[in-house]
Protein backbone atom coordinates (compact mmCIF):
# COMPACT_ATOMS: atom_id res chain seq x y z
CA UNK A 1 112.51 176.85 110.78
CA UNK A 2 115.82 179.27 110.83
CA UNK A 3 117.78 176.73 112.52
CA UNK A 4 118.18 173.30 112.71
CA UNK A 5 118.55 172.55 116.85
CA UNK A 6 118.83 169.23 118.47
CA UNK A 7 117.05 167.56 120.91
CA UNK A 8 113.98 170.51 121.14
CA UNK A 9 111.04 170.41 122.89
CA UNK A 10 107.79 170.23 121.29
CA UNK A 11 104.35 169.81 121.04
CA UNK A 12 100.68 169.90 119.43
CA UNK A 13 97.95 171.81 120.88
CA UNK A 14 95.05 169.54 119.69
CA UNK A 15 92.63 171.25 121.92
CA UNK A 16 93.14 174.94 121.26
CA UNK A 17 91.08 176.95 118.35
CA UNK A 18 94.47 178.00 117.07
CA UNK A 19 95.41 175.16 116.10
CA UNK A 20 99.15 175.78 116.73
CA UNK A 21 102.21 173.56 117.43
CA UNK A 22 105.18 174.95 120.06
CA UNK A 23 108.67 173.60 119.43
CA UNK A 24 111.05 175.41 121.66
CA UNK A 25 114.65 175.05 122.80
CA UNK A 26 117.47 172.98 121.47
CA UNK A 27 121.32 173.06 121.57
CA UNK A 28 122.36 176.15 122.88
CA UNK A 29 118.65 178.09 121.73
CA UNK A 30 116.21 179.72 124.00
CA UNK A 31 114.02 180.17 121.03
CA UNK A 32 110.59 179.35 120.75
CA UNK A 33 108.15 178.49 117.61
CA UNK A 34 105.16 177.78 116.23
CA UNK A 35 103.33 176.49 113.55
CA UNK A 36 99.67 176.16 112.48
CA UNK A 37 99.10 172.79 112.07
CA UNK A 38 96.25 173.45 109.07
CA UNK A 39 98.91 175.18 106.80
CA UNK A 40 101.86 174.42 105.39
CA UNK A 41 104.82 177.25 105.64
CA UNK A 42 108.18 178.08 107.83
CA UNK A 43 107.93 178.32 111.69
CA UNK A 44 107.93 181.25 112.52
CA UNK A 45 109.15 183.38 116.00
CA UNK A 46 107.39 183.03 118.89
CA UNK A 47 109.45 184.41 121.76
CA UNK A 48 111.88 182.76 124.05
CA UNK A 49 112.58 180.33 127.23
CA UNK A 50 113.40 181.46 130.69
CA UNK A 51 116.84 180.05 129.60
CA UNK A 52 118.59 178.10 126.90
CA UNK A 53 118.01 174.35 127.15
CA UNK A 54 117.76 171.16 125.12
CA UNK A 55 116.06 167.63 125.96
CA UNK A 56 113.22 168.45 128.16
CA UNK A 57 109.45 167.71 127.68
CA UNK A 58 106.24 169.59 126.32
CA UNK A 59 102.97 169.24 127.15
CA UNK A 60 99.55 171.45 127.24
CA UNK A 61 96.13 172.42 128.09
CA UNK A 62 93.93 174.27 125.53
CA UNK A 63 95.02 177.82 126.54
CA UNK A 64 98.71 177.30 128.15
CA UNK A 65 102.09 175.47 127.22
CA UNK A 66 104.04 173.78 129.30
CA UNK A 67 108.13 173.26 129.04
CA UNK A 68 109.81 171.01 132.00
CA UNK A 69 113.17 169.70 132.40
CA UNK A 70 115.85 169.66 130.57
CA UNK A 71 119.90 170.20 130.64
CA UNK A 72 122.35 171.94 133.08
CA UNK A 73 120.79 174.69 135.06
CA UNK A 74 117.08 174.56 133.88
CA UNK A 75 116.91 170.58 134.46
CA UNK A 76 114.04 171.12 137.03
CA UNK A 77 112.60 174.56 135.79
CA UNK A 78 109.04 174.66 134.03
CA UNK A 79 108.02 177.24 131.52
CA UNK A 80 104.95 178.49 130.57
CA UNK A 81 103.05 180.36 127.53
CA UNK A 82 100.26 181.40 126.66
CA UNK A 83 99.21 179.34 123.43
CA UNK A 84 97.28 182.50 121.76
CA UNK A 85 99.90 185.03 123.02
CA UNK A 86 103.27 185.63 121.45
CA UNK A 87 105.57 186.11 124.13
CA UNK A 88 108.39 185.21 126.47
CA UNK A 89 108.00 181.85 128.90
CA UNK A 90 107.55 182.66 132.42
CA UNK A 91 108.44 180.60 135.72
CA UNK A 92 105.47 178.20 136.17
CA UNK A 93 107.51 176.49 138.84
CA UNK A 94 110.18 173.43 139.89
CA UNK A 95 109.63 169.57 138.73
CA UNK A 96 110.32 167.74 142.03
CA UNK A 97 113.23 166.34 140.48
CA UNK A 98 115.53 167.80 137.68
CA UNK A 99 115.67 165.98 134.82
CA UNK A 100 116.11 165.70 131.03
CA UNK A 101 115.33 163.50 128.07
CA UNK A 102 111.83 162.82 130.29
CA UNK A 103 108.28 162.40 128.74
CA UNK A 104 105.48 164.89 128.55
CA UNK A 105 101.66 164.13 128.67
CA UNK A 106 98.75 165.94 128.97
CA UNK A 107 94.94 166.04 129.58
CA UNK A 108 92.39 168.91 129.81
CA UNK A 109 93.42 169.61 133.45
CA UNK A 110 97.13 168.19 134.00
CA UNK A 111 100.47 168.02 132.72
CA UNK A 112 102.64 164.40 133.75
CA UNK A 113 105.92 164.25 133.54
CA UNK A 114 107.28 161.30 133.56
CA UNK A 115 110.99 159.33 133.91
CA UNK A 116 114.26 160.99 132.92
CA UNK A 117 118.01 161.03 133.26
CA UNK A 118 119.97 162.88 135.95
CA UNK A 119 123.22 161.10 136.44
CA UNK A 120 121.35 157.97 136.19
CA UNK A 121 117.99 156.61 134.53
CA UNK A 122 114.78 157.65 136.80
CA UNK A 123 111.42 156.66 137.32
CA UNK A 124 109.93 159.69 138.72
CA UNK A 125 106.75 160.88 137.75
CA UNK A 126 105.53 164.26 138.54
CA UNK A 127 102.01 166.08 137.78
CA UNK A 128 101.21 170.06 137.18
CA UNK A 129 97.62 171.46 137.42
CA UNK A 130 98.11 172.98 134.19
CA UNK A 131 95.59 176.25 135.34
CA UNK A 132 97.53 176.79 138.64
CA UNK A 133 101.36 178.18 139.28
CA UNK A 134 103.51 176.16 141.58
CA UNK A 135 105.76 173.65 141.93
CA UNK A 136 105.31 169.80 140.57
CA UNK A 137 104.09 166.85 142.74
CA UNK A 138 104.67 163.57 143.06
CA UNK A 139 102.34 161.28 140.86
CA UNK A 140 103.89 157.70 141.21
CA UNK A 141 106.84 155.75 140.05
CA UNK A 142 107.30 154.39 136.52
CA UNK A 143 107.48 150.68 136.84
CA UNK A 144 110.21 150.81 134.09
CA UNK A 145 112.52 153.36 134.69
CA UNK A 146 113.50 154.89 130.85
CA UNK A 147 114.94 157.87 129.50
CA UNK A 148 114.70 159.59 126.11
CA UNK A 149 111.56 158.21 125.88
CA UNK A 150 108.31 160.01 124.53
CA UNK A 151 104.19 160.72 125.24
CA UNK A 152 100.85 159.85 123.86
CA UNK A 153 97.99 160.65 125.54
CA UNK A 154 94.22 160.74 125.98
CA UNK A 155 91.97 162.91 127.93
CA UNK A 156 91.88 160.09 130.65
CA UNK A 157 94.84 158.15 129.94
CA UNK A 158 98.78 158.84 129.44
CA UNK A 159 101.10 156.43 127.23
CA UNK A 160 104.79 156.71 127.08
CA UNK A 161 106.99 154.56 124.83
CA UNK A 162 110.51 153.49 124.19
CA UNK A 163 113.89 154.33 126.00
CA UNK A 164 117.59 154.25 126.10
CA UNK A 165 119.19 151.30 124.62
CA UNK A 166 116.76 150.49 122.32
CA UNK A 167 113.36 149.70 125.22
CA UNK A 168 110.27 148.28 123.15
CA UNK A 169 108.47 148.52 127.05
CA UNK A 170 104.79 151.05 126.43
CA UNK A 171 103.65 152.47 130.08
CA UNK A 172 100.45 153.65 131.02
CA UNK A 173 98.80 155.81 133.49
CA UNK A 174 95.14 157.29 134.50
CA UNK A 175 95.63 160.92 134.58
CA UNK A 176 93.17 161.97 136.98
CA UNK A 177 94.71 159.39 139.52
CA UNK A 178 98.20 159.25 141.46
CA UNK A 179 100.14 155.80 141.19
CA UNK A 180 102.72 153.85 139.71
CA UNK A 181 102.32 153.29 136.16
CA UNK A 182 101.39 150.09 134.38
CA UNK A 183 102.45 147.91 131.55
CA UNK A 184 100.46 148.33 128.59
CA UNK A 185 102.33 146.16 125.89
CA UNK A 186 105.50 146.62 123.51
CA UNK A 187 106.36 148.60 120.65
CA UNK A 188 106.77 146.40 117.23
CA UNK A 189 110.88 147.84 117.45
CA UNK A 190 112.42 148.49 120.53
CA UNK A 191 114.12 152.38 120.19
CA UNK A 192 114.73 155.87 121.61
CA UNK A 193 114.43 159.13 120.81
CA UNK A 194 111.43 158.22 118.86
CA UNK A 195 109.11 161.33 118.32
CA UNK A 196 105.24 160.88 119.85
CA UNK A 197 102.24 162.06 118.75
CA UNK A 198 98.52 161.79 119.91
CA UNK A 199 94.62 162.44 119.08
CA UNK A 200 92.14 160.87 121.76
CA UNK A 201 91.98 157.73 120.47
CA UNK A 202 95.64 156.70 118.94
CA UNK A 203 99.18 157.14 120.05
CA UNK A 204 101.77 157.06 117.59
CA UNK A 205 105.66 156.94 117.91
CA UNK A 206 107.84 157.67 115.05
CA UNK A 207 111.28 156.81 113.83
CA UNK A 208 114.25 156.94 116.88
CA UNK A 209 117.47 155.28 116.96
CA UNK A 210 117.54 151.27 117.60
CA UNK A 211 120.94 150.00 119.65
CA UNK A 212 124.16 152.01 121.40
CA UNK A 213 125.40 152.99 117.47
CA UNK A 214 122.27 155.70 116.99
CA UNK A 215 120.81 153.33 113.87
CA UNK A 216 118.23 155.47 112.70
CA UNK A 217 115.00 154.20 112.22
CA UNK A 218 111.85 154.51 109.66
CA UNK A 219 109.38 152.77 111.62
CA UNK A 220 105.76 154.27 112.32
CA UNK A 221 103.86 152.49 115.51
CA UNK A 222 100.11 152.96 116.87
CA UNK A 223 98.66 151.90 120.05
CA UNK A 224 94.48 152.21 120.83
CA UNK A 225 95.18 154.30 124.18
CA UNK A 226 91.58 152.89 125.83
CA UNK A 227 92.75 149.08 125.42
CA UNK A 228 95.81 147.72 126.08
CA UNK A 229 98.18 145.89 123.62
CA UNK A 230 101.17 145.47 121.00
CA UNK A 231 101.28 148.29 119.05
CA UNK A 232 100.62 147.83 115.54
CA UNK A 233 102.72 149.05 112.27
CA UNK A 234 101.11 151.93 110.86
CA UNK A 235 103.80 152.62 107.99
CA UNK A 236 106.88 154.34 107.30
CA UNK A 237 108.53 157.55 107.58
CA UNK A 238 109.80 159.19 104.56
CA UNK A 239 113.51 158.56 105.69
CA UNK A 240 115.07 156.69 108.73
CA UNK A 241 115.55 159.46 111.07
């Protein structure tokens, strides 16, 4: 990448025949990039935000991209892309409430959005029809309220993991449903910030910070999204981080 930016969005587009990954935003940036996953070389440039924003959630469908939430005057705006496109982000619409450091998950037909910080923690979760344009609705309440937390999904079921101080607490929902989300087990470290990571069968959450001091963190979990459970150590990261 050019730049080094903090707190970005992101996400993998396991489902498209492009095989690409979107990171977008960060700091001060209204930059978006991409990768293909397959090959390893520099980001490179694949258009810009609606605005400049930092700590807001991506999800996706196999053809579009998703951005919600975030800091200052985008906290309830959601981009969109198209994934084989390069372009700008247009307006897809308005999360019902603005939010950042919120978590993103996605199946073939929605986008959930889910907890958050405004001036206070949240548990709001709010859905997209990924195909259609227009504003967010409701899909339940988190039954543990977490920011700067992250997503795993399925195509039926949604995980998120983690939150500010140092939450071990997993969630789960059924995508295709509206209601409050469930417990589904703990992470082997409590942490936030931790980066998540999905195919249809495993969720995995990597590094974070443990405690109010930022401790970075090496630590590699994975979860079986169909059962419920502990997650389970799955190694290390090359550095705490």
């Amino acid at each position: 990448m050019s730049n080094i930016v903090i707190n970005p969005y992101n996400f993998i587009v396991e489902a498209s025949t492009l095989n690409r990954g979107l990171i977008a935003g960060g700091g001060s940036t209204d930059d978006i990039e991409y990768i293909t996953i397959d090959t390893a070389s520099n980001a490179a440039d694949f258009g810009d935000l609606i605005i400049a924003k930092q700590s807001g959630a991506g999800a996706s469908s196999a053809t579009r991209g998703i951005f919600a939430g975030g800091t200052g005057a985008g906290a309830a705006t959601i981009d969109y892309v198209t994934i084989a496109v390069l372009g700008n982000a247009a307006d897809f619409g308005d999360l019902t409430q603005g939010r950042m450091n919120l978590a993103g998950m996605y199946s073939a037909t929605r986008c959930i959005f889910a907890c958050g910080y405004t001036t206070t923690t949240v548990s709001t979760m709010d859905y997209i029809t990924t195909d259609t344009l227009a504003n967010a609705t409701s899909f339940g309440t988190a039954y543990s309220g977490q920011e700067n937390l992250q997503g795993a999904s399925s195509t039926t079921r949604g995980c998120f993991a983690g939150g500010y101080a140092s939450s071990n607490v997993i969630q789960y929902i059924t995508m295709d449903t509206t209601a409050a989300s469930l417990d589904f087990g703990d992470l082997t470290v409590g942490r936030y910030g931790a980066a998540g990571t999905s195919d249809k069968s495993r969720g995995v959450w990597g590094g974070g910070h443990s405690g109010g001091g930022g401790v970075g963190l090496n630590v590699i979990d994975y979860i079986t999204i169909a059962s419920t459970g502990n997650a389970t150590d799955f190694g290390d990261l090359q550095q705490a981080r």
